[in-house]
Protein backbone atom coordinates (compact mmCIF):
# COMPACT_ATOMS: atom_id res chain seq x y z
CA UNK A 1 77.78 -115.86 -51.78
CA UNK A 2 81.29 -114.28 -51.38
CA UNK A 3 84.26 -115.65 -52.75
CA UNK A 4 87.36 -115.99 -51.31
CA UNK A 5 91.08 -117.15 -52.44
CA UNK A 6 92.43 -120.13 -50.22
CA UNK A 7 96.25 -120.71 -50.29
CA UNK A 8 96.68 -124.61 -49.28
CA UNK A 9 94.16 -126.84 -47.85
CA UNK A 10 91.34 -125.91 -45.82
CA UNK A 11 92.86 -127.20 -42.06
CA UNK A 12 90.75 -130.10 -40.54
CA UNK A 13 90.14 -127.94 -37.61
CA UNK A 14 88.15 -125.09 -39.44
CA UNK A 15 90.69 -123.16 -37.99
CA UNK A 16 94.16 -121.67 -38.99
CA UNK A 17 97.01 -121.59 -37.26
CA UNK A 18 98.82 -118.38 -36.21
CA UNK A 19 102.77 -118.72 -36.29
CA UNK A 20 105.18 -116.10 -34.74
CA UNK A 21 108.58 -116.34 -36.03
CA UNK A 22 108.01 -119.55 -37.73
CA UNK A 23 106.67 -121.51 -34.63
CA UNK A 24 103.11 -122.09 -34.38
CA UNK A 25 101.36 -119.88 -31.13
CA UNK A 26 97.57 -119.91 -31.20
CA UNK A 27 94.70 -120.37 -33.51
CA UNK A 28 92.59 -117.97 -35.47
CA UNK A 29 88.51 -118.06 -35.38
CA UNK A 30 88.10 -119.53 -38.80
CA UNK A 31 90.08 -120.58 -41.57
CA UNK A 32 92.24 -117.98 -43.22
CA UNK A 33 91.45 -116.22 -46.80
CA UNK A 34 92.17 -113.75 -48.98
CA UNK A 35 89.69 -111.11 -50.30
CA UNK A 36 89.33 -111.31 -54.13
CA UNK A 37 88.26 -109.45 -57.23
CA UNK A 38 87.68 -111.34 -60.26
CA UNK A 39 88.99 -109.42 -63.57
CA UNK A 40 87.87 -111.00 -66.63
CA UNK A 41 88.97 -115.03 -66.22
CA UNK A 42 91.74 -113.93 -63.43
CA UNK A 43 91.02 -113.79 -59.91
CA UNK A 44 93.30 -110.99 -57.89
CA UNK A 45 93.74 -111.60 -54.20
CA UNK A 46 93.49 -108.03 -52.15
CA UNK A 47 95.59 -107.10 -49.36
CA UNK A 48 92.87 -105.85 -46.12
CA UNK A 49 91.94 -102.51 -46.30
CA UNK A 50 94.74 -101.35 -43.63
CA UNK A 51 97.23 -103.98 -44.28
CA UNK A 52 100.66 -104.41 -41.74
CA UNK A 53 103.96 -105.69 -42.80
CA UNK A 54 103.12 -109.48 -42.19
CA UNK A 55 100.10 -109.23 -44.37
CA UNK A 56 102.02 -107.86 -47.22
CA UNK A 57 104.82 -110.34 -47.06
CA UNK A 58 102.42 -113.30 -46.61
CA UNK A 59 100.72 -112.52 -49.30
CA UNK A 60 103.98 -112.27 -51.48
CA UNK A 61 105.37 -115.53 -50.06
CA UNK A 62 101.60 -117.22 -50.82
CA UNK A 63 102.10 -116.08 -54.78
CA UNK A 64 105.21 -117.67 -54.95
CA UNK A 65 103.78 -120.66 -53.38
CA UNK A 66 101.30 -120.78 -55.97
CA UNK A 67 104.09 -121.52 -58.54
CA UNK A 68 105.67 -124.08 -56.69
CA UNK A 69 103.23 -126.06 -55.25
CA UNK A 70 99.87 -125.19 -56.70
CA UNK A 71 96.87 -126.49 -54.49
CA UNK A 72 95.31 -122.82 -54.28
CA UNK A 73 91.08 -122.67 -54.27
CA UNK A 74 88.17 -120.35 -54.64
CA UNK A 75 86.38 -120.87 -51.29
CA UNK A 76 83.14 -119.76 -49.46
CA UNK A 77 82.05 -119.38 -46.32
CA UNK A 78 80.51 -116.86 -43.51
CA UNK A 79 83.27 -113.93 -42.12
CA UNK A 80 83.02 -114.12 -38.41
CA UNK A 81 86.14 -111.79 -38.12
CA UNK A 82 89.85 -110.33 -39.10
CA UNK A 83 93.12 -112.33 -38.35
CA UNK A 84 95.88 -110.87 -37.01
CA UNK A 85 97.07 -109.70 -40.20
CA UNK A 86 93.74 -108.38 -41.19
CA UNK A 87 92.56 -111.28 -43.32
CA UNK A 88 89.26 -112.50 -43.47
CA UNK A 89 88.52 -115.50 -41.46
CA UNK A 90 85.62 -117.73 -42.47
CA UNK A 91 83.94 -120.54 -40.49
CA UNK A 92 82.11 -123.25 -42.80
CA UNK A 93 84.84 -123.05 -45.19
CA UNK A 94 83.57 -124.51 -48.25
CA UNK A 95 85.96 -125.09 -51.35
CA UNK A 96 83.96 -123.94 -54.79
CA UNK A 97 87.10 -125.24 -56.83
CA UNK A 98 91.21 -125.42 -57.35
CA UNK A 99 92.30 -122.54 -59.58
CA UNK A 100 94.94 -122.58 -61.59
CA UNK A 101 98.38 -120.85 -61.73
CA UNK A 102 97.28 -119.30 -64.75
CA UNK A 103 94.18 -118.36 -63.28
CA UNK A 104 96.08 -116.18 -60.04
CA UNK A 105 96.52 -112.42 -61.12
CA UNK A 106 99.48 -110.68 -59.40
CA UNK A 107 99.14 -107.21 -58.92
C-alpha cells in the first residue's frame, strides 16, 4: 500500500482543515499528506506534480516544524482526491509509524 508523510496528528474528523490567511474556512475530503520517496533509510516528502505558492511554503514551514515539535508519521490510506494546494488527501488514514527528525530528508 502507498505511503504517505503526515505532518501532526491525524484530525479526529478524518478530515483536514483548510485555513485562509490563518483562519480556518472549510474542510478538505480526507486528511492531508504529503507524497514521499524513500532514499535509502530517509524518507523525502514531494511537492504535487504542479505545485502553487501555498504548497511550496507549507511544505517549508512543515520541515521546520519537524525540528521543533516532532510528531511527524508515515501514514496509509486510500487517495480520494487533491487539496487545494494539490496534496493528496486520504480517507482511512492509518498511521504505519512516527519517524524521526533524522529520518525526514530535505531536498
Amino acid at each position: 500500500m502507498k505511503q504517505y508523510i503526515r505532518f501532526g496528528e491525524l484530525p479526529r474528523s478524518g478530515k483536514s482543515t483548510i485555513f485562509f490567511r490563518g483562519e480556518p474556512v472549510g474542510e478538505e475530503e480526507g486528511v492531508s499528506v504529503w507524497d514521499c520517496k524513500q532514499d535509502g533509510d530517509k524518507y523525502i516528502p514531494l511537492l504535487p506534480d504542479v505545485p502553487n505558492e501555498d504548497a511550496k511554503d507549507d511544505l517549508f514551514r512543515m520541515l521546520n516544524y519537524t525540528y521543533m515539535y516532532g510528531n511527524v508519521y508515515l501514514v496509509t490510506g486510500r487517495e480520494v482526491g487533491r487539496g487545494q494546494d494539490g496534496e493528496p488527501l486520504i480517507a482511512n488514514a492509518e498511521i504505519v509509524r512516527e519517524l524521526s527528525i533524522e529520518e525526514i530528508k530535505k531536498t
